[in-house]
PDB file of N, CA and C in Angstrom:
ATOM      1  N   UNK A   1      -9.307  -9.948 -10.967  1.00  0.00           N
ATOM      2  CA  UNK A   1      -9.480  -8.629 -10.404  1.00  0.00           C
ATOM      3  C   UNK A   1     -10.317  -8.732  -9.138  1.00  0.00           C
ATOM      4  N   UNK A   2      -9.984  -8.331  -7.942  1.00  0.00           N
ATOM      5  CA  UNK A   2     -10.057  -8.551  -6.609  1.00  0.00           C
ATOM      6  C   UNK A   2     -11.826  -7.170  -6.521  1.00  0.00           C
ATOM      7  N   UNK A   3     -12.603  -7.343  -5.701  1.00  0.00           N
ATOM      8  CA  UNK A   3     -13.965  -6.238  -5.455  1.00  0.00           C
ATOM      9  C   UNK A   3     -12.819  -4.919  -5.256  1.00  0.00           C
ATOM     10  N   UNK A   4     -13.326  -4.003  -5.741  1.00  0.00           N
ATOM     11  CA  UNK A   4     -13.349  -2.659  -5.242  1.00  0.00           C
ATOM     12  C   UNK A   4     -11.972  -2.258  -5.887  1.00  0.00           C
ATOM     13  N   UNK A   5     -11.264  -2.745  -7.364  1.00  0.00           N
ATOM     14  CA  UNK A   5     -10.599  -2.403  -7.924  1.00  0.00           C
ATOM     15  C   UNK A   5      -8.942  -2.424  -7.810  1.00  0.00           C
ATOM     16  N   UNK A   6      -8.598  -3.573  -7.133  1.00  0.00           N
ATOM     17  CA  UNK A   6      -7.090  -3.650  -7.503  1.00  0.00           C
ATOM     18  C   UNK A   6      -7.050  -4.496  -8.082  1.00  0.00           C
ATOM     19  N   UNK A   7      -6.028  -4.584  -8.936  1.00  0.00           N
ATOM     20  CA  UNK A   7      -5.532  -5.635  -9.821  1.00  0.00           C
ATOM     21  C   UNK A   7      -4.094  -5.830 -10.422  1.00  0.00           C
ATOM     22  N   UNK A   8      -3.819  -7.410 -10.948  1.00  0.00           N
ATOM     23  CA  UNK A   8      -2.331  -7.674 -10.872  1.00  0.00           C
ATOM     24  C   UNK A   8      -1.166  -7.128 -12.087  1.00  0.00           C
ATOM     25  N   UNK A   9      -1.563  -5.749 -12.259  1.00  0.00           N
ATOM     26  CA  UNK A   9      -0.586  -5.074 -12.722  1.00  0.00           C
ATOM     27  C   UNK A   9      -0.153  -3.744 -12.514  1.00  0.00           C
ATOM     28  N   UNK A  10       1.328  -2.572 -12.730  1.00  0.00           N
ATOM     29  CA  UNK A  10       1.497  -1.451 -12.414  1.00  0.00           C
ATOM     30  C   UNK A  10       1.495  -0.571 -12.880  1.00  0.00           C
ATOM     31  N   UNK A  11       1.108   0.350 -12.932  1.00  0.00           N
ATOM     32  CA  UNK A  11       1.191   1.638 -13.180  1.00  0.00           C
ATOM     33  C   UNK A  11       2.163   2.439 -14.063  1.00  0.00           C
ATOM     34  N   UNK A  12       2.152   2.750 -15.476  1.00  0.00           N
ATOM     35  CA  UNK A  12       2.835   3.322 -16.256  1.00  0.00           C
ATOM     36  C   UNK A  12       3.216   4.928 -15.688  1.00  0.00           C
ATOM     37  N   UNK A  13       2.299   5.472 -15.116  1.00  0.00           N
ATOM     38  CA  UNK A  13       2.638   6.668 -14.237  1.00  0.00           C
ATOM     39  C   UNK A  13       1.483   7.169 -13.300  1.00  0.00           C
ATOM     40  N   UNK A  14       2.300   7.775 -12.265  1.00  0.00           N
ATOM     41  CA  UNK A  14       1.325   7.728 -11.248  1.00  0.00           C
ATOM     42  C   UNK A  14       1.553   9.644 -10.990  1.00  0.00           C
ATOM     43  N   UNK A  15       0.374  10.412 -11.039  1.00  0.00           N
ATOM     44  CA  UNK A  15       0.347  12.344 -11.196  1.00  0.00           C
ATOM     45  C   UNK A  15       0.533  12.205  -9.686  1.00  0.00           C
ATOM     46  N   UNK A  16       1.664  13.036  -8.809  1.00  0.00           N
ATOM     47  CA  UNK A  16       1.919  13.070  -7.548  1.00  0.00           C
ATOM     48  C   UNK A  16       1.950  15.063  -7.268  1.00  0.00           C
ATOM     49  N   UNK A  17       1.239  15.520  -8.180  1.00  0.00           N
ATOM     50  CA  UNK A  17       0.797  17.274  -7.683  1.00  0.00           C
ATOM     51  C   UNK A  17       0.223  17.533  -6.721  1.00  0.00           C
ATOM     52  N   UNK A  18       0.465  17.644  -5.846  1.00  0.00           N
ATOM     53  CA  UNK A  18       0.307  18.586  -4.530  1.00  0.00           C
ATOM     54  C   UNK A  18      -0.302  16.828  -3.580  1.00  0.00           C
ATOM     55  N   UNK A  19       0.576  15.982  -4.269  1.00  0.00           N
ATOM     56  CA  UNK A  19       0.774  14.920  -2.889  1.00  0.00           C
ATOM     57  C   UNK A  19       2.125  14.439  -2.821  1.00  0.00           C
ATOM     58  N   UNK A  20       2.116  13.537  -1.809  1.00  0.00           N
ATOM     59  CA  UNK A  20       3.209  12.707  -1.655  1.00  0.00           C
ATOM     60  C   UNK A  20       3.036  11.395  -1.356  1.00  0.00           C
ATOM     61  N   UNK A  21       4.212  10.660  -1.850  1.00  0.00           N
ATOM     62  CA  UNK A  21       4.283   8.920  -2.087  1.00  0.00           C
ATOM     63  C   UNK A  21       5.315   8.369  -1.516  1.00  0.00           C
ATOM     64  N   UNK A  22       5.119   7.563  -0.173  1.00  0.00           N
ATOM     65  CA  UNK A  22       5.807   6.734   0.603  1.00  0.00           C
ATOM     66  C   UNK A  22       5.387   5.347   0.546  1.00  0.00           C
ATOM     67  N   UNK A  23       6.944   4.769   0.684  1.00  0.00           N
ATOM     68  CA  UNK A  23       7.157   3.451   0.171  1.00  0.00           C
ATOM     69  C   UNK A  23       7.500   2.590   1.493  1.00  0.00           C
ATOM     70  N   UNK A  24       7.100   1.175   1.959  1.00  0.00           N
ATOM     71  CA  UNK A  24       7.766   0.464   3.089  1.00  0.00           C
ATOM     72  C   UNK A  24       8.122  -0.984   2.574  1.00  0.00           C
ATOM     73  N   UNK A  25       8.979  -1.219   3.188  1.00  0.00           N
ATOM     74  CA  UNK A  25       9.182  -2.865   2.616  1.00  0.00           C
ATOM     75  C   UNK A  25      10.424  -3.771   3.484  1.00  0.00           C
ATOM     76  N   UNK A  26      10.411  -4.659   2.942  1.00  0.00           N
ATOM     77  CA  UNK A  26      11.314  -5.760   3.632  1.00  0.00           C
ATOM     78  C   UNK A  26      12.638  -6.061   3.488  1.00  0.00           C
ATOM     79  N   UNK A  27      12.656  -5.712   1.837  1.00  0.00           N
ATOM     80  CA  UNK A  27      13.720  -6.044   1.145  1.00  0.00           C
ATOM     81  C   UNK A  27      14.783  -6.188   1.454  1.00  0.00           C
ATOM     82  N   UNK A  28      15.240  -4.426   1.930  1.00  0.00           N
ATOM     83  CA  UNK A  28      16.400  -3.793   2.228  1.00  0.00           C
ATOM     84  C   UNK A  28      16.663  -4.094   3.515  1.00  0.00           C
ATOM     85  N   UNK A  29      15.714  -4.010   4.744  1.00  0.00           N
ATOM     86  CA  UNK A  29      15.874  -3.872   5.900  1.00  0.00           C
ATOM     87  C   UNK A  29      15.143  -5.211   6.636  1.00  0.00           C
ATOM     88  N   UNK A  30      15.152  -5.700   6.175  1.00  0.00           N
ATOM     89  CA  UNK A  30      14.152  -7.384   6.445  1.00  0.00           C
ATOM     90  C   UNK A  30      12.910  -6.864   7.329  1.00  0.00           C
ATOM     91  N   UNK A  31      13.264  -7.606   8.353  1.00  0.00           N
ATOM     92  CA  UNK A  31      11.712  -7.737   9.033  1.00  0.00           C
ATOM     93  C   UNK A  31      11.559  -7.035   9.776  1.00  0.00           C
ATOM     94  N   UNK A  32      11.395  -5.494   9.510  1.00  0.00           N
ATOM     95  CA  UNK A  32      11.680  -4.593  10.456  1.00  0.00           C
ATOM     96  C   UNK A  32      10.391  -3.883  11.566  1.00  0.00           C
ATOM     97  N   UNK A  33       9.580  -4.335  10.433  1.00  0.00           N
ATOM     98  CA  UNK A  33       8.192  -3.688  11.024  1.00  0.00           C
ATOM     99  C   UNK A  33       7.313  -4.676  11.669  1.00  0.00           C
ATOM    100  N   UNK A  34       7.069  -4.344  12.896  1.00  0.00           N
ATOM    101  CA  UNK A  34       5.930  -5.475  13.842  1.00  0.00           C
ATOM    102  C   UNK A  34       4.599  -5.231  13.360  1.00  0.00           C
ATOM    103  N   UNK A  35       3.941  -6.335  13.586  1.00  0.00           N
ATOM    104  CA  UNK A  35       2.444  -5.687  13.688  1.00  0.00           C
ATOM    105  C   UNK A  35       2.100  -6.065  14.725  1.00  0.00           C
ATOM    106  N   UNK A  36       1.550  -4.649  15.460  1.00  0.00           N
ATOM    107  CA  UNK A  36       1.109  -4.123  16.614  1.00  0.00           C
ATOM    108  C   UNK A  36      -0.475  -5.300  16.732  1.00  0.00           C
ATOM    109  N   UNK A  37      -0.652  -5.948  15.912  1.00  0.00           N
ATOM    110  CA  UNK A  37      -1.991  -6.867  16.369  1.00  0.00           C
ATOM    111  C   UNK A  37      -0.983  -8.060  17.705  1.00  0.00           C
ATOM    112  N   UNK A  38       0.053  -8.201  16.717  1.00  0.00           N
ATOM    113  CA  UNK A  38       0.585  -9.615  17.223  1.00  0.00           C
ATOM    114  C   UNK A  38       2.035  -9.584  18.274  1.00  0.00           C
ATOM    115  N   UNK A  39       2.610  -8.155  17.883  1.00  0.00           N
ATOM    116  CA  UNK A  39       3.919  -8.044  18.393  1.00  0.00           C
ATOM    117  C   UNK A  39       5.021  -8.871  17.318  1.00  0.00           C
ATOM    118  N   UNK A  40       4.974  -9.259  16.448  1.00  0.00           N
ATOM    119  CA  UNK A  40       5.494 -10.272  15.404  1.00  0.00           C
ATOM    120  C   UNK A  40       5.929  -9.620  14.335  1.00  0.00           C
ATOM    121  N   UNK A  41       6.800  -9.624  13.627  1.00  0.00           N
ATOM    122  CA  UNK A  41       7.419  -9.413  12.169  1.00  0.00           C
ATOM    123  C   UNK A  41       6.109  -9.346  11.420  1.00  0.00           C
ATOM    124  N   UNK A  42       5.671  -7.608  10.379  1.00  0.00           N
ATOM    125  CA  UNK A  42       4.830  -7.874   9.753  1.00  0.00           C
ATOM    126  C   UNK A  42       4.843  -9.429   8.509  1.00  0.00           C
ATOM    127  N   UNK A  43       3.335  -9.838   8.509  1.00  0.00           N
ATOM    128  CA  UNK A  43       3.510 -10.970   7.325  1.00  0.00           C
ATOM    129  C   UNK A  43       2.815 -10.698   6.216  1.00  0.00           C
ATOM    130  N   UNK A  44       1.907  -9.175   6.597  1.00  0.00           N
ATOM    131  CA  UNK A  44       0.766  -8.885   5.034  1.00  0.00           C
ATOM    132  C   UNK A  44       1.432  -8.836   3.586  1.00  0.00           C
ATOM    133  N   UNK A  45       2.428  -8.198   3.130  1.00  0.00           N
ATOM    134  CA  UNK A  45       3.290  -7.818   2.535  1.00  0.00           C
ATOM    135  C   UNK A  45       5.042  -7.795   2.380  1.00  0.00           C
ATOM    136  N   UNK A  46       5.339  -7.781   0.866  1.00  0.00           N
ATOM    137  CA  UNK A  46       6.681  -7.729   0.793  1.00  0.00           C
ATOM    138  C   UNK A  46       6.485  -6.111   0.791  1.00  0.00           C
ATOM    139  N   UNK A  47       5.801  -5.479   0.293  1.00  0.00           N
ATOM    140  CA  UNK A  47       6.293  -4.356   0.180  1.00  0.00           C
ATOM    141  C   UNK A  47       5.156  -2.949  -0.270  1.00  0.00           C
ATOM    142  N   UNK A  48       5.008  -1.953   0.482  1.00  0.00           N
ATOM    143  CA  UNK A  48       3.623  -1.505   0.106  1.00  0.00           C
ATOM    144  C   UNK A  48       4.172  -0.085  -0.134  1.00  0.00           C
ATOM    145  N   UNK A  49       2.933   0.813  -1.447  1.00  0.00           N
ATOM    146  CA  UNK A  49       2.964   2.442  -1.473  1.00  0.00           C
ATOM    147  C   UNK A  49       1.994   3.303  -0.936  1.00  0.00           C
ATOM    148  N   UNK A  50       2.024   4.229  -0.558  1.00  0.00           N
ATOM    149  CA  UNK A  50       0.674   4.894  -0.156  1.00  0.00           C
ATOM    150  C   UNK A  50       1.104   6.486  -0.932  1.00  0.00           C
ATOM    151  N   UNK A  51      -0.246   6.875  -1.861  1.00  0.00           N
ATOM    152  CA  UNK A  51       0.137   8.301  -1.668  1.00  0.00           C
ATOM    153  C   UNK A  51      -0.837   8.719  -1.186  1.00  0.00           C
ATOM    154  N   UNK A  52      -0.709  10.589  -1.014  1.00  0.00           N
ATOM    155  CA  UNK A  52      -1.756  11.097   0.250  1.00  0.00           C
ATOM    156  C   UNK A  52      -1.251  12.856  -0.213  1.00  0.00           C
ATOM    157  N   UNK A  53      -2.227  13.500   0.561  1.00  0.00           N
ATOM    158  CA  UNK A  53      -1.564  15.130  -0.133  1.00  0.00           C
ATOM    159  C   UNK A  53      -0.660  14.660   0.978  1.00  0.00           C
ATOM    160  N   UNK A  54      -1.207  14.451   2.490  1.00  0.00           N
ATOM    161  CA  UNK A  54      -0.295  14.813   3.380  1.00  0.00           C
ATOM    162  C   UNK A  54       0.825  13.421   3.488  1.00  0.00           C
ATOM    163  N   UNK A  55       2.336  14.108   3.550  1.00  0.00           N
ATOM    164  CA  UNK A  55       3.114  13.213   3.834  1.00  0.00           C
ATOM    165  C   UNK A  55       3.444  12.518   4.761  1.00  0.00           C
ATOM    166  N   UNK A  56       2.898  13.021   5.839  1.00  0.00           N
ATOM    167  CA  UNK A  56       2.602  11.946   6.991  1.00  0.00           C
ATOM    168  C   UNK A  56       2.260  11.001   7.326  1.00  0.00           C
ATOM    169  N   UNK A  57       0.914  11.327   6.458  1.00  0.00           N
ATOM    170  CA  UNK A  57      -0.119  10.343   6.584  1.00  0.00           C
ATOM    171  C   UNK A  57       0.266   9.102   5.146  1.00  0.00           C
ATOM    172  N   UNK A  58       1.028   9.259   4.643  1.00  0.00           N
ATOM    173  CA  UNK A  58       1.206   8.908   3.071  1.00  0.00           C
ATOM    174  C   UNK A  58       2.430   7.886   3.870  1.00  0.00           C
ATOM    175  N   UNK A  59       3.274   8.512   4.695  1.00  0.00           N
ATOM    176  CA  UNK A  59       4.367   7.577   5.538  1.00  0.00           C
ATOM    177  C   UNK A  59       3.498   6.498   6.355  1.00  0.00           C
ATOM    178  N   UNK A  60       2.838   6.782   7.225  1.00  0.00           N
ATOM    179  CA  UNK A  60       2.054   5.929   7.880  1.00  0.00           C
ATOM    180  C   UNK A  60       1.311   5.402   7.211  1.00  0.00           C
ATOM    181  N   UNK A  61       0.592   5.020   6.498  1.00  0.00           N
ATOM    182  CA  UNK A  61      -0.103   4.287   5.313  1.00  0.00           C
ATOM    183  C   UNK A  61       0.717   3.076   4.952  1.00  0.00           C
ATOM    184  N   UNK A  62       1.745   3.914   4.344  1.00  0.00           N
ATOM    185  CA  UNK A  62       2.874   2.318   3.590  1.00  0.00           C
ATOM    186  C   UNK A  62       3.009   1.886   4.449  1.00  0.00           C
ATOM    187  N   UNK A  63       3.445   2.259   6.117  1.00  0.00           N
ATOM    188  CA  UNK A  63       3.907   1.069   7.105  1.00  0.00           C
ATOM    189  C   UNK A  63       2.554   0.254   7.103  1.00  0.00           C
ATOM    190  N   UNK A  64       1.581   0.896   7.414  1.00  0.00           N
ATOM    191  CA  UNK A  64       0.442   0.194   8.148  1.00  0.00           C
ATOM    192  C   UNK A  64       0.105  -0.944   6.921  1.00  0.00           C
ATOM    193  N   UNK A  65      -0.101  -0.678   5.673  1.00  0.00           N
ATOM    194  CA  UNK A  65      -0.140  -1.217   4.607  1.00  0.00           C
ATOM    195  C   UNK A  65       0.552  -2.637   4.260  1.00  0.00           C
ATOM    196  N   UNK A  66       1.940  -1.810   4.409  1.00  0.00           N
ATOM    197  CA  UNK A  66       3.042  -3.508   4.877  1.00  0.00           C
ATOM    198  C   UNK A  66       1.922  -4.454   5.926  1.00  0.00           C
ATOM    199  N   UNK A  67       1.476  -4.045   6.981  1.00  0.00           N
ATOM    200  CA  UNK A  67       1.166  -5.175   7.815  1.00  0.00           C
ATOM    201  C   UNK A  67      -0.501  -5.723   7.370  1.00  0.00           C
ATOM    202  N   UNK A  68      -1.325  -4.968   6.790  1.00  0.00           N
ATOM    203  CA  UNK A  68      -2.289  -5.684   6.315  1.00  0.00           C
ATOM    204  C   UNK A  68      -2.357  -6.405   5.363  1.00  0.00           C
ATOM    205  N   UNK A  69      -3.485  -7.529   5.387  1.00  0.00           N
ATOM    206  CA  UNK A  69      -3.427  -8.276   4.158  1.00  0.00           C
ATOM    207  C   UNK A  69      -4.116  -7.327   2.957  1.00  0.00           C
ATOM    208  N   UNK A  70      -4.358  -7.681   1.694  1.00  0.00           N
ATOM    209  CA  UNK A  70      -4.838  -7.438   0.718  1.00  0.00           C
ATOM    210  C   UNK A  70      -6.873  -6.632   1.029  1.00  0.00           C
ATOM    211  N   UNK A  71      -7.207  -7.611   1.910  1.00  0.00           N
ATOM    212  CA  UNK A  71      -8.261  -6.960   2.283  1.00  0.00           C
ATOM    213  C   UNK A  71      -8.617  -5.677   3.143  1.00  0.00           C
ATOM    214  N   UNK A  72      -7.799  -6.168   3.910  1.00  0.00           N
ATOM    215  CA  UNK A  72      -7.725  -5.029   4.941  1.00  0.00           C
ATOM    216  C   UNK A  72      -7.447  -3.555   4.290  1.00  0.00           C
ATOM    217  N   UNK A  73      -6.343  -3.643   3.106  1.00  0.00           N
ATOM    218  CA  UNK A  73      -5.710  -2.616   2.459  1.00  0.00           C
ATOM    219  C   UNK A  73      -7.085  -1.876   1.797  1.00  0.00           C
ATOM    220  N   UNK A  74      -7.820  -3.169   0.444  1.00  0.00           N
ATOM    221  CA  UNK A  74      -8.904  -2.860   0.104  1.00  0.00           C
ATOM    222  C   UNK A  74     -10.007  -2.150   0.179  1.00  0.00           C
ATOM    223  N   UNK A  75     -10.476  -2.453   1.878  1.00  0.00           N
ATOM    224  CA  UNK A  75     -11.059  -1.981   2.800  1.00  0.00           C
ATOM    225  C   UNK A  75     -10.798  -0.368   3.182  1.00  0.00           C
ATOM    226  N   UNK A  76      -9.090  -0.276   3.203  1.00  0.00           N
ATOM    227  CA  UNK A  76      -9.524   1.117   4.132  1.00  0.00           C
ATOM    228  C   UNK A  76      -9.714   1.678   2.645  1.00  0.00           C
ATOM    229  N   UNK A  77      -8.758   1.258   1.462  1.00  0.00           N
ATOM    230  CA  UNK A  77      -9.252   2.240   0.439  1.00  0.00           C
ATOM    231  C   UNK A  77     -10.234   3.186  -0.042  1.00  0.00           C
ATOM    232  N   UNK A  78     -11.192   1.936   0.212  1.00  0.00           N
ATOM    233  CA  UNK A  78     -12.457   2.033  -0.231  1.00  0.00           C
ATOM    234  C   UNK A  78     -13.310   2.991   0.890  1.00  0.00           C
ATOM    235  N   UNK A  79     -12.848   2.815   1.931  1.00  0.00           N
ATOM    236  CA  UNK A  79     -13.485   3.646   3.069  1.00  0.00           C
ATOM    237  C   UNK A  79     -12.610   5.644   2.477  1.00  0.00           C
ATOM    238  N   UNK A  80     -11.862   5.510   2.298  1.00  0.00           N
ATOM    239  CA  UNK A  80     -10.789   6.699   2.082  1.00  0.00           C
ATOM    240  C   UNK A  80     -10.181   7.004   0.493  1.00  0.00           C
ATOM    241  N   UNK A  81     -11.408   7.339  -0.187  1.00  0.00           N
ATOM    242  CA  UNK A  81     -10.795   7.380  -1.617  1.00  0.00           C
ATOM    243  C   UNK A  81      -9.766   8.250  -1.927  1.00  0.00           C
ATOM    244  N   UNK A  82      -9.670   9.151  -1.158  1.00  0.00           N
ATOM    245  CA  UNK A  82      -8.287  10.356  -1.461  1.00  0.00           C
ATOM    246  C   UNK A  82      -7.152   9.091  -0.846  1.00  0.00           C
ATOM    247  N   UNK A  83      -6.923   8.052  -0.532  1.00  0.00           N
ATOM    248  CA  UNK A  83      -5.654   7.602  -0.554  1.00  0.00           C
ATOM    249  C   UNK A  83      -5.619   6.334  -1.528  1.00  0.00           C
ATOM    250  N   UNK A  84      -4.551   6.357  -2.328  1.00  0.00           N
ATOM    251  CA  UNK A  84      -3.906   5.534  -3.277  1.00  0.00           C
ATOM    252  C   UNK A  84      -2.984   4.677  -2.825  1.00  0.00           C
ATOM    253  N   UNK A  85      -2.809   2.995  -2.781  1.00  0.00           N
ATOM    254  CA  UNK A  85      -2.098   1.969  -2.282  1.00  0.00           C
ATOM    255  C   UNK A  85      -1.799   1.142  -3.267  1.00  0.00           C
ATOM    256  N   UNK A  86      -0.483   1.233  -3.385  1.00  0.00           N
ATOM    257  CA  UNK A  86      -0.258  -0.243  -4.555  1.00  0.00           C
ATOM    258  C   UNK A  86       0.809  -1.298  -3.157  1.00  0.00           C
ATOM    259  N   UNK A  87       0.163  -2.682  -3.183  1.00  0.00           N
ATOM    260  CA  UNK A  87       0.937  -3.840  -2.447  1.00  0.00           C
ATOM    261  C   UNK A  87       1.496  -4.490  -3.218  1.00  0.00           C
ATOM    262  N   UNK A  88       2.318  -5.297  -2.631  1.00  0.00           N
ATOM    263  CA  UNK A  88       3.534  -6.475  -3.293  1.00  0.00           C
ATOM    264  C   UNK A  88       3.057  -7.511  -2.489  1.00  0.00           C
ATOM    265  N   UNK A  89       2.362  -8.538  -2.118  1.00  0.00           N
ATOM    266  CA  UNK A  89       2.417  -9.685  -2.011  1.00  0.00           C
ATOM    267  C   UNK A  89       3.473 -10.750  -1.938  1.00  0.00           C
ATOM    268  N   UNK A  90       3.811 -10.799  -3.153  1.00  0.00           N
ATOM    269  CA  UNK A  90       4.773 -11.852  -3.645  1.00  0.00           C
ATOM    270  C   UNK A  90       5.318 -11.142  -4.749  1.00  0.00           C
ATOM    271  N   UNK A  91       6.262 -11.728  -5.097  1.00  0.00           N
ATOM    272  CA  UNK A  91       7.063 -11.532  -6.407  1.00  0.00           C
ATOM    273  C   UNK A  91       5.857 -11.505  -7.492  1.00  0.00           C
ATOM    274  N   UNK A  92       5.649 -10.779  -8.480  1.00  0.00           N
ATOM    275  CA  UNK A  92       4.901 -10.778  -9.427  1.00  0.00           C
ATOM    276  C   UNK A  92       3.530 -10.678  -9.494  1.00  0.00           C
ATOM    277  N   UNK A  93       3.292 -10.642  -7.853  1.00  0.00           N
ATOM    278  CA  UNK A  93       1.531 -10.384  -7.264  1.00  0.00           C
ATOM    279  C   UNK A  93       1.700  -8.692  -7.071  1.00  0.00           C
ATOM    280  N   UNK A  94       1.140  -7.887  -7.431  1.00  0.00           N
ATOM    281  CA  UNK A  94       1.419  -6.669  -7.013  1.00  0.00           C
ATOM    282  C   UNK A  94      -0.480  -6.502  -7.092  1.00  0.00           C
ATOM    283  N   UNK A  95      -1.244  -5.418  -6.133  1.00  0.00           N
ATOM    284  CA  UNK A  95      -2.356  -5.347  -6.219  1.00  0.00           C
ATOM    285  C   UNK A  95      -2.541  -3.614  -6.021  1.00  0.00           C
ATOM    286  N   UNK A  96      -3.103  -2.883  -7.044  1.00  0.00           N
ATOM    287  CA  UNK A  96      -3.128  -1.614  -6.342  1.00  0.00           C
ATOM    288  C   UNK A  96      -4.672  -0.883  -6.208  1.00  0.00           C
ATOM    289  N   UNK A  97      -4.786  -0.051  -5.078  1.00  0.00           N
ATOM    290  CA  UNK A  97      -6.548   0.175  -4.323  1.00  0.00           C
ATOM    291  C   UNK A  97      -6.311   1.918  -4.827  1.00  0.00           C
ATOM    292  N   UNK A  98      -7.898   2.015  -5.360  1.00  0.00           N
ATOM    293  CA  UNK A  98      -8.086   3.176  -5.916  1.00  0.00           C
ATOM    294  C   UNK A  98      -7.248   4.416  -6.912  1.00  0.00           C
ATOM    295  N   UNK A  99      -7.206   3.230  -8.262  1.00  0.00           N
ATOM    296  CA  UNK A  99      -6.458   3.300  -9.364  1.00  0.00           C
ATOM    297  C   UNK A  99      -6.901   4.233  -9.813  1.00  0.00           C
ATOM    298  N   UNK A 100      -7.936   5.668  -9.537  1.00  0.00           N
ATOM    299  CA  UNK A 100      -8.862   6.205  -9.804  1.00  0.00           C
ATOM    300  C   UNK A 100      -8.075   7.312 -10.062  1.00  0.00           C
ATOM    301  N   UNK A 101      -6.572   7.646  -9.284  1.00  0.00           N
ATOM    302  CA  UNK A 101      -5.725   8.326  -9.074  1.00  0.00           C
ATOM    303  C   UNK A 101      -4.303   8.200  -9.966  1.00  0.00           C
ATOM    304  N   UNK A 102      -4.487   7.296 -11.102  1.00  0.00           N
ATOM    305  CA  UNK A 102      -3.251   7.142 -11.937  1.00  0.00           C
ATOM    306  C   UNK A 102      -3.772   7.668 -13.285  1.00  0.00           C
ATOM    307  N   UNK A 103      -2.517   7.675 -13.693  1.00  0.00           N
ATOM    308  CA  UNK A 103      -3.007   8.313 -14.886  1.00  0.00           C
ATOM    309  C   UNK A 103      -2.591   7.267 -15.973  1.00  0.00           C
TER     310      UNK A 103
END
Protein backbone atom coordinates (compact mmCIF):
# COMPACT_ATOMS: atom_id res chain seq x y z
CA UNK A 1 0.00 0.00 0.00
CA UNK A 2 1.60 3.12 -1.56
CA UNK A 3 1.53 6.79 1.35
CA UNK A 4 -1.65 8.56 1.16
CA UNK A 5 -3.91 5.55 0.35
CA UNK A 6 -3.99 3.78 -2.95
CA UNK A 7 -3.78 0.37 -3.24
CA UNK A 8 -3.64 -2.79 -5.59
CA UNK A 9 -7.20 -3.55 -5.72
CA UNK A 10 -10.92 -2.29 -7.18
CA UNK A 11 -13.71 -1.14 -6.14
CA UNK A 12 -16.92 -3.25 -5.64
CA UNK A 13 -18.91 0.08 -6.17
CA UNK A 14 -18.18 3.41 -6.56
CA UNK A 15 -21.70 6.24 -5.21
CA UNK A 16 -21.51 8.71 -8.40
CA UNK A 17 -24.70 11.25 -6.88
CA UNK A 18 -24.42 14.50 -8.02
CA UNK A 19 -20.87 13.63 -9.74
CA UNK A 20 -19.43 12.41 -12.70
CA UNK A 21 -16.78 9.68 -13.82
CA UNK A 22 -14.47 9.94 -16.81
CA UNK A 23 -12.36 7.36 -18.10
CA UNK A 24 -8.94 7.75 -20.55
CA UNK A 25 -6.83 5.09 -21.87
CA UNK A 26 -4.78 3.47 -24.55
CA UNK A 27 -6.39 0.47 -25.25
CA UNK A 28 -8.87 1.35 -27.79
CA UNK A 29 -7.21 4.28 -29.34
CA UNK A 30 -3.39 3.57 -28.63
CA UNK A 31 -1.19 6.33 -28.04
CA UNK A 32 -3.30 9.04 -28.40
CA UNK A 33 -2.56 11.37 -25.69
CA UNK A 34 0.87 13.49 -25.55
CA UNK A 35 2.29 14.69 -22.59
CA UNK A 36 2.58 18.25 -22.87
CA UNK A 37 5.96 17.91 -20.48
CA UNK A 38 7.65 16.07 -23.42
CA UNK A 39 5.53 16.39 -26.64
CA UNK A 40 5.69 12.35 -26.61
CA UNK A 41 3.01 9.58 -26.36
CA UNK A 42 1.75 9.63 -22.71
CA UNK A 43 3.93 6.74 -20.68
CA UNK A 44 2.31 7.23 -16.90
CA UNK A 45 -0.48 4.88 -17.53
CA UNK A 46 -2.48 2.22 -19.40
CA UNK A 47 -5.43 3.67 -18.33
CA UNK A 48 -6.88 6.19 -15.72
CA UNK A 49 -10.58 7.33 -13.84
CA UNK A 50 -11.30 10.53 -12.35
CA UNK A 51 -14.56 11.38 -10.67
CA UNK A 52 -15.49 15.04 -9.79
CA UNK A 53 -19.12 16.77 -9.26
CA UNK A 54 -17.99 18.72 -12.25
CA UNK A 55 -17.72 16.83 -15.53
CA UNK A 56 -15.25 18.75 -16.96
CA UNK A 57 -13.04 18.73 -14.67
CA UNK A 58 -13.66 14.81 -14.05
CA UNK A 59 -12.77 14.67 -18.18
CA UNK A 60 -9.62 16.52 -17.71
CA UNK A 61 -8.41 14.63 -14.73
CA UNK A 62 -8.50 11.09 -16.52
CA UNK A 63 -6.49 12.66 -19.43
CA UNK A 64 -4.06 14.41 -17.21
CA UNK A 65 -4.01 11.26 -14.99
CA UNK A 66 -3.14 8.97 -18.06
CA UNK A 67 0.08 11.08 -18.29
CA UNK A 68 1.22 11.11 -14.66
CA UNK A 69 3.02 8.62 -12.86
CA UNK A 70 1.52 7.05 -9.73
CA UNK A 71 2.98 9.88 -7.67
CA UNK A 72 2.16 12.65 -9.31
CA UNK A 73 -1.58 11.21 -9.36
CA UNK A 74 -1.08 10.63 -5.46
CA UNK A 75 0.00 14.00 -5.01
CA UNK A 76 -2.68 15.97 -6.63
CA UNK A 77 -5.14 13.67 -4.73
CA UNK A 78 -4.03 14.38 -1.72
CA UNK A 79 -3.76 18.11 -2.45
CA UNK A 80 -7.72 17.85 -3.79
CA UNK A 81 -9.71 15.43 -1.71
CA UNK A 82 -13.10 16.06 -3.52
CA UNK A 83 -11.40 14.23 -6.54
CA UNK A 84 -11.33 10.40 -6.77
CA UNK A 85 -8.61 8.55 -9.25
CA UNK A 86 -8.29 4.95 -9.82
CA UNK A 87 -4.88 4.17 -12.39
CA UNK A 88 -3.94 1.10 -14.42
CA UNK A 89 -0.32 0.86 -14.57
CA UNK A 90 0.02 -2.46 -15.91
CA UNK A 91 -2.16 -5.31 -16.29
CA UNK A 92 -3.14 -6.29 -12.76
CA UNK A 93 -1.40 -3.08 -11.08
CA UNK A 94 -4.41 -0.92 -10.67
CA UNK A 95 -3.82 1.91 -7.80
CA UNK A 96 -6.74 4.07 -6.63
CA UNK A 97 -6.22 7.92 -4.66
CA UNK A 98 -8.80 8.91 -2.15
CA UNK A 99 -10.82 5.72 -1.63
CA UNK A 100 -12.56 7.89 0.96
CA UNK A 101 -15.24 8.25 -1.79
CA UNK A 102 -16.25 4.47 -2.45
CA UNK A 103 -18.45 2.76 -0.91
Amino acid sequence: MGAGGGWPETPGQVLLAGRALSGSGKEVKGQHILDPRTGLPAQGHLAAWASHPSAALADAYSTAFLVMDAAEVEDFCRRHPEVWACAVAGYGSVRIFNPGLLA
